[in-house]
Each structure stands twice: as C-alpha cells, then as structure tokens.
PDB file of N, CA and C in Angstrom:
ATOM      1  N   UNK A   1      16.898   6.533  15.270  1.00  0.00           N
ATOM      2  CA  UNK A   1      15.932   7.278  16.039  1.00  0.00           C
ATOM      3  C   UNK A   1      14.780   6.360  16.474  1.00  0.00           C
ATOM      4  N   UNK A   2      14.279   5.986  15.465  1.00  0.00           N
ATOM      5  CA  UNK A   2      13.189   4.831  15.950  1.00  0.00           C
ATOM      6  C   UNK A   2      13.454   3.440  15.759  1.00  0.00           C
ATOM      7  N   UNK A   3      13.082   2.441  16.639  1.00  0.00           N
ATOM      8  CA  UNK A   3      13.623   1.212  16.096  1.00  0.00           C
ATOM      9  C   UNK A   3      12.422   0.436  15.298  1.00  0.00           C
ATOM     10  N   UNK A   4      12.707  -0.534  15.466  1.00  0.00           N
ATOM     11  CA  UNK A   4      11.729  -1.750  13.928  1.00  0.00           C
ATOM     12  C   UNK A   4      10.390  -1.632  15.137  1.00  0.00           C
ATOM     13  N   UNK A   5       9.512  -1.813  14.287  1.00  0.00           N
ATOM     14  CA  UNK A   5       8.084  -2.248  15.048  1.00  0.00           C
ATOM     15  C   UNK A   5       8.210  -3.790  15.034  1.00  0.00           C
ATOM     16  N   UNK A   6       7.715  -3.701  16.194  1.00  0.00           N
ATOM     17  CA  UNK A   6       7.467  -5.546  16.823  1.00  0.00           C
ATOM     18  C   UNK A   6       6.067  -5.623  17.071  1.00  0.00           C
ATOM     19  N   UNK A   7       5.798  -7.077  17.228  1.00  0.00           N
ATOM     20  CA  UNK A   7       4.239  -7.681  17.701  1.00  0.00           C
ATOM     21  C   UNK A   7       3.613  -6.574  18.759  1.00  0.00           C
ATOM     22  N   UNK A   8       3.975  -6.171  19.299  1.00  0.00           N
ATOM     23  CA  UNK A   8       3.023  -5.120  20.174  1.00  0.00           C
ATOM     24  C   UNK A   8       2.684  -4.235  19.403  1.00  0.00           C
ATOM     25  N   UNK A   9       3.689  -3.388  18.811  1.00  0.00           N
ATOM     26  CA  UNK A   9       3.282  -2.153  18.535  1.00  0.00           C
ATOM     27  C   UNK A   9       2.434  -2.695  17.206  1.00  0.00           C
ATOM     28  N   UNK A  10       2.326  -3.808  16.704  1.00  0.00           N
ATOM     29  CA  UNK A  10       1.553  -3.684  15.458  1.00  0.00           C
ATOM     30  C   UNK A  10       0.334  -4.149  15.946  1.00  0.00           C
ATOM     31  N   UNK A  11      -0.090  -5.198  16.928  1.00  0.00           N
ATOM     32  CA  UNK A  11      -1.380  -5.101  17.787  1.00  0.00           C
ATOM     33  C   UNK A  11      -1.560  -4.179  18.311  1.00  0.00           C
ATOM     34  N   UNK A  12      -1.605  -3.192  18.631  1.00  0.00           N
ATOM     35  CA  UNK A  12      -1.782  -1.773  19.361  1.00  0.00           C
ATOM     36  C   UNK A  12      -2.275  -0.778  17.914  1.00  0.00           C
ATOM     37  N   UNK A  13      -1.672  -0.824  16.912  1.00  0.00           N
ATOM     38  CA  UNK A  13      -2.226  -0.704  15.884  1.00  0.00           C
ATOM     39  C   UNK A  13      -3.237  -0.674  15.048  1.00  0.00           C
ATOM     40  N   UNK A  14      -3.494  -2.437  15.662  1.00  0.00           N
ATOM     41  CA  UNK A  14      -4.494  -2.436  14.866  1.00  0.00           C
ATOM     42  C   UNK A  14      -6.027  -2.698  15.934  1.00  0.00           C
ATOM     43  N   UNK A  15      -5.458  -2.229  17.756  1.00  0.00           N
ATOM     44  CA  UNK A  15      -6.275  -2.105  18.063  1.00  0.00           C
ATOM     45  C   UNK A  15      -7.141  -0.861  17.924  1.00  0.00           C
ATOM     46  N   UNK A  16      -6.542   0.133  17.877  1.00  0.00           N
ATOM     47  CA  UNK A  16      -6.713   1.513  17.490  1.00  0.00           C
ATOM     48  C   UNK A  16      -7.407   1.764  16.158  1.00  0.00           C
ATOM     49  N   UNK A  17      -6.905   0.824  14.930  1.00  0.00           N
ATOM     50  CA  UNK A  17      -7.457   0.773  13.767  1.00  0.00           C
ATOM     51  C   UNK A  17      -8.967   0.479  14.141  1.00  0.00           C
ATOM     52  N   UNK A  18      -9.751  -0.937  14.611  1.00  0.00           N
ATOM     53  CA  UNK A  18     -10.644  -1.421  15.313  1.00  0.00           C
ATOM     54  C   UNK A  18     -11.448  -0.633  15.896  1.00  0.00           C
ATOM     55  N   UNK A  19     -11.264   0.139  16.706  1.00  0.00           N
ATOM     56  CA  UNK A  19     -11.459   1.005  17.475  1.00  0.00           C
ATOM     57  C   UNK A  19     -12.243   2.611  16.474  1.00  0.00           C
ATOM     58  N   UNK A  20     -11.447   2.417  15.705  1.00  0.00           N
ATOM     59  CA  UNK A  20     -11.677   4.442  14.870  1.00  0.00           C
ATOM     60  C   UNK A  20     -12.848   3.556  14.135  1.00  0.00           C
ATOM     61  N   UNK A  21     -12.695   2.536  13.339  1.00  0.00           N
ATOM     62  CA  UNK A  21     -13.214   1.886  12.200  1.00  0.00           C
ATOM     63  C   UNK A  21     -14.239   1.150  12.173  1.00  0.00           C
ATOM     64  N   UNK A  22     -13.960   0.175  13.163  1.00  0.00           N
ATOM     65  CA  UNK A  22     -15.053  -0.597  13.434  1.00  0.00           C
ATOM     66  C   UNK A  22     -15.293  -2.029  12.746  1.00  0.00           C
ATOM     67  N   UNK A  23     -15.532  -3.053  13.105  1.00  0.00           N
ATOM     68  CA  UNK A  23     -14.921  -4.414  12.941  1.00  0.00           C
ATOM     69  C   UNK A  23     -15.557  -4.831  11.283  1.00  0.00           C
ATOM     70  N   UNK A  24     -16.528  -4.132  11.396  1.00  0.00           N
ATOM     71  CA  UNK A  24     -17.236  -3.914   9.980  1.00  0.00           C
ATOM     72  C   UNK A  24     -16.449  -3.771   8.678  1.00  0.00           C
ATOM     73  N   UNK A  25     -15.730  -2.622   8.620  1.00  0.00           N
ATOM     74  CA  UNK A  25     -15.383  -1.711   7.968  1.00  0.00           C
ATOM     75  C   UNK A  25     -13.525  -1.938   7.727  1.00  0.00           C
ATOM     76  N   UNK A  26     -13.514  -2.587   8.832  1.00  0.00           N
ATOM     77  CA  UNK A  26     -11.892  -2.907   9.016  1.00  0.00           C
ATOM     78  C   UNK A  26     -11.083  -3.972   7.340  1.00  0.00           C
ATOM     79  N   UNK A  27     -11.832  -4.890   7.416  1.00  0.00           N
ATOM     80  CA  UNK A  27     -11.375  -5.637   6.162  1.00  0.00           C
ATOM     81  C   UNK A  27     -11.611  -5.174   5.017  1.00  0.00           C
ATOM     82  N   UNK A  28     -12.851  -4.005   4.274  1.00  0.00           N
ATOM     83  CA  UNK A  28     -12.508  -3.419   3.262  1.00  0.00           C
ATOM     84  C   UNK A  28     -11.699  -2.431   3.390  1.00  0.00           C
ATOM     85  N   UNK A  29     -11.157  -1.856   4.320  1.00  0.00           N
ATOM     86  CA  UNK A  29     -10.277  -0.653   4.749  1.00  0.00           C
ATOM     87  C   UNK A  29      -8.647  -1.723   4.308  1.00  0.00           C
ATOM     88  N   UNK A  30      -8.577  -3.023   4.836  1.00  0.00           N
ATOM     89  CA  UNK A  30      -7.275  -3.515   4.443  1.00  0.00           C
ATOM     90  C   UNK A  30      -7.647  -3.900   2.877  1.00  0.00           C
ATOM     91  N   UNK A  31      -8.432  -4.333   2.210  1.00  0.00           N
ATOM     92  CA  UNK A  31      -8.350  -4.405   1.087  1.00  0.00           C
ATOM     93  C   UNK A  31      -8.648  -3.050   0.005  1.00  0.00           C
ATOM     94  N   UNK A  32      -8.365  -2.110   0.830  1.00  0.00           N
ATOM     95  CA  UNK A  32      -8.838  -0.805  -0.399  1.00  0.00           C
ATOM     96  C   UNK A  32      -6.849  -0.331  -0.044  1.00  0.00           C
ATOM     97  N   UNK A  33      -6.578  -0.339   0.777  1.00  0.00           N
ATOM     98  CA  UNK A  33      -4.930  -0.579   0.811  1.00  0.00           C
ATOM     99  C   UNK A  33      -4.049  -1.595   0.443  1.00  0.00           C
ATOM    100  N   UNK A  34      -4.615  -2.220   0.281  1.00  0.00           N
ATOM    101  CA  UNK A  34      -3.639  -3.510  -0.907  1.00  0.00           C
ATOM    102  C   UNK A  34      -3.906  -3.092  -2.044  1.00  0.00           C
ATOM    103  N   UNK A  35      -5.169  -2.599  -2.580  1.00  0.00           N
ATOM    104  CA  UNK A  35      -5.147  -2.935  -3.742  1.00  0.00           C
ATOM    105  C   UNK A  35      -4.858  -1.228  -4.223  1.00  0.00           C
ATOM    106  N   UNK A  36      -4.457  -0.503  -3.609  1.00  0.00           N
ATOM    107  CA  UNK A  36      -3.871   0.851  -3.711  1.00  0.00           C
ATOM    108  C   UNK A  36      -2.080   0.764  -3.656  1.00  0.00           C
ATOM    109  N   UNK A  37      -1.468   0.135  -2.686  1.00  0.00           N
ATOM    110  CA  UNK A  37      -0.448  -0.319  -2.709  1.00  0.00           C
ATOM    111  C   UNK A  37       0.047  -1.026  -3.892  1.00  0.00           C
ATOM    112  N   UNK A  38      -0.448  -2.332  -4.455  1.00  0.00           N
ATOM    113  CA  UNK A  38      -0.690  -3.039  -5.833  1.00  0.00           C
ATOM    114  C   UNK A  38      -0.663  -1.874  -6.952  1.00  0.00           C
ATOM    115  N   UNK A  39      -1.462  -1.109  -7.134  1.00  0.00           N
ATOM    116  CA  UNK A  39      -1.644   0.111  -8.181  1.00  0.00           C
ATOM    117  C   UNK A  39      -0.536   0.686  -7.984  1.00  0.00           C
ATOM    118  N   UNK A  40      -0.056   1.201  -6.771  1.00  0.00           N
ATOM    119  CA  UNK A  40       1.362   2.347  -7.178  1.00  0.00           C
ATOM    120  C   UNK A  40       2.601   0.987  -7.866  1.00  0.00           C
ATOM    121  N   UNK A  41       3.110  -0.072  -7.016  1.00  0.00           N
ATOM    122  CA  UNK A  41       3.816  -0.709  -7.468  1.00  0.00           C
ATOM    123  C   UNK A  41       3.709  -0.595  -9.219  1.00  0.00           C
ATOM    124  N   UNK A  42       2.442  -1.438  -9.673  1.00  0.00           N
ATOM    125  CA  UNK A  42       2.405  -1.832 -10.997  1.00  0.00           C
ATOM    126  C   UNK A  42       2.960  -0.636 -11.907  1.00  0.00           C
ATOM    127  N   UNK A  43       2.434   0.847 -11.078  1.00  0.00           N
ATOM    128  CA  UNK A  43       2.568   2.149 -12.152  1.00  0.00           C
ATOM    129  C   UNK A  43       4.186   2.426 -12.015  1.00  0.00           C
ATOM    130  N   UNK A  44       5.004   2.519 -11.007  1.00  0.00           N
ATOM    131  CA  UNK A  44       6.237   2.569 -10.797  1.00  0.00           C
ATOM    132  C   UNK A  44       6.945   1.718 -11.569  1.00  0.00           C
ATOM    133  N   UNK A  45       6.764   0.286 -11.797  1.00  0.00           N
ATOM    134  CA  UNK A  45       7.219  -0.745 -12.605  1.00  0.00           C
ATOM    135  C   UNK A  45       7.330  -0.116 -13.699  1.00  0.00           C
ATOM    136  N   UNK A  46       6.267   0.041 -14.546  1.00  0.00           N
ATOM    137  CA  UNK A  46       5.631   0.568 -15.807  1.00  0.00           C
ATOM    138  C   UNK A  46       6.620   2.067 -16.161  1.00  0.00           C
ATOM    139  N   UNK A  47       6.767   2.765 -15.446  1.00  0.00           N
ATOM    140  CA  UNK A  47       7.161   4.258 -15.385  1.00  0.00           C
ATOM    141  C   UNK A  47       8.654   3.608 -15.385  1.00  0.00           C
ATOM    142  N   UNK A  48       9.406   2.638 -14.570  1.00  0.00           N
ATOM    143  CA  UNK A  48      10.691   2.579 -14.847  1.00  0.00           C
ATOM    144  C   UNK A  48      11.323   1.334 -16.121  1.00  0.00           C
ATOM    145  N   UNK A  49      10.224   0.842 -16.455  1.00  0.00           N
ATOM    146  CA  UNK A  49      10.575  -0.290 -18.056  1.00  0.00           C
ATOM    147  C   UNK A  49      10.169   0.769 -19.273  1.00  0.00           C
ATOM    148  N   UNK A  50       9.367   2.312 -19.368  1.00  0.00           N
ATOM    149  CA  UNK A  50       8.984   2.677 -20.285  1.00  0.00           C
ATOM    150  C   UNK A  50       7.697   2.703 -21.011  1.00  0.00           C
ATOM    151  N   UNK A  51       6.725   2.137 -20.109  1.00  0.00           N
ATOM    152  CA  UNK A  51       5.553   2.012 -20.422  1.00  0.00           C
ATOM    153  C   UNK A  51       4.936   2.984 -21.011  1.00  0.00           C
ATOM    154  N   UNK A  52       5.418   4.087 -20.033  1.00  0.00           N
ATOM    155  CA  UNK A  52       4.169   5.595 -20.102  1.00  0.00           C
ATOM    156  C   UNK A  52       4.632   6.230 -20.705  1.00  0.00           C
ATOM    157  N   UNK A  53       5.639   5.954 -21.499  1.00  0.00           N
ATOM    158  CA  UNK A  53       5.984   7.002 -22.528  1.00  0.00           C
ATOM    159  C   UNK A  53       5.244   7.207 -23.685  1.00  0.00           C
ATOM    160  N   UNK A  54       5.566   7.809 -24.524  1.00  0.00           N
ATOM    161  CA  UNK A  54       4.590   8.362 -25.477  1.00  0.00           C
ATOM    162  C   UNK A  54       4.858   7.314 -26.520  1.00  0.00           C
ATOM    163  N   UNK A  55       3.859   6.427 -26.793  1.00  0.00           N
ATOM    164  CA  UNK A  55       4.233   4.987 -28.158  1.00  0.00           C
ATOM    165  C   UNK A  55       4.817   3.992 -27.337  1.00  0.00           C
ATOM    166  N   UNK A  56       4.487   4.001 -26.491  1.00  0.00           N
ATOM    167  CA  UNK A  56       5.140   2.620 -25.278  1.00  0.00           C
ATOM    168  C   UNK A  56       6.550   2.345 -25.596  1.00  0.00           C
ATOM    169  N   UNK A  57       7.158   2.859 -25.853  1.00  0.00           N
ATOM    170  CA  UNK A  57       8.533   2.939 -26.847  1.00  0.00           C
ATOM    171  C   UNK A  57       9.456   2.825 -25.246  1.00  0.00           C
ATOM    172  N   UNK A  58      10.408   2.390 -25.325  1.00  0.00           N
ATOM    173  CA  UNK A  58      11.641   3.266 -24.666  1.00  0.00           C
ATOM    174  C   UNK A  58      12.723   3.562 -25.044  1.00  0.00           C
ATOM    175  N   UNK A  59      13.073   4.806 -24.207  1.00  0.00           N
ATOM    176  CA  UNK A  59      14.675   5.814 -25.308  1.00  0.00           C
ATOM    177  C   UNK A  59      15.562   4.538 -25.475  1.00  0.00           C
ATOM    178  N   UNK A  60      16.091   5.248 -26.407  1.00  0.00           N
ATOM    179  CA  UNK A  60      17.513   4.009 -26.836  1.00  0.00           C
ATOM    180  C   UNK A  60      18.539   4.845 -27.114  1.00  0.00           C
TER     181      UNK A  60
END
C-alpha cells in the first residue's frame, strides 16, 4: 500500500516538524524521542530476559 520513505519525504518532514516547532525547540523534541525510544527498547529487553518478574528470577 505504501512504499519506503525516501530523502524527500523525510525532508518534507522535517520541514513541517520546523515549521509546528520551531528551530529552538526542534533538537530537544529529537532528543526527548531518543531517549523515549531508548526507554521502551531497554524495558522490552528486560520484560523478554525476565527482569520484571517478581525476584528478577526467570521461570524454568
């Protein structure tokens, strides 16, 4: 249905981003999404080795 995004559509992107945001605001806006992105990864990791279980244990 849709194909891959290419160099346009991701400059168009982030002209629009620019645009709502403002040139200010733009680089803590990409770093409050990395480091939100970073957080789900690490918790997903954690959730599938057994971390969050109860006694950090995992079933056996």
């Amino acid at each position: 249905m849709f194909g891959k995004i290419g160099t346009t559509e991701l400059l168009l992107i982030l002209g629009i981003a620019l645009l709502i945001f403002g040139p200010s605001k733009l680089p803590k806006l990409g770093k409050a999404i990395g480091q939100t992105i970073g957080n789900f990864k690490k918790s997903s990791t954690a959730a599938e080795s057994g971390e969050n279980r109860p006694g950090g244990k995992t079933q056996e």
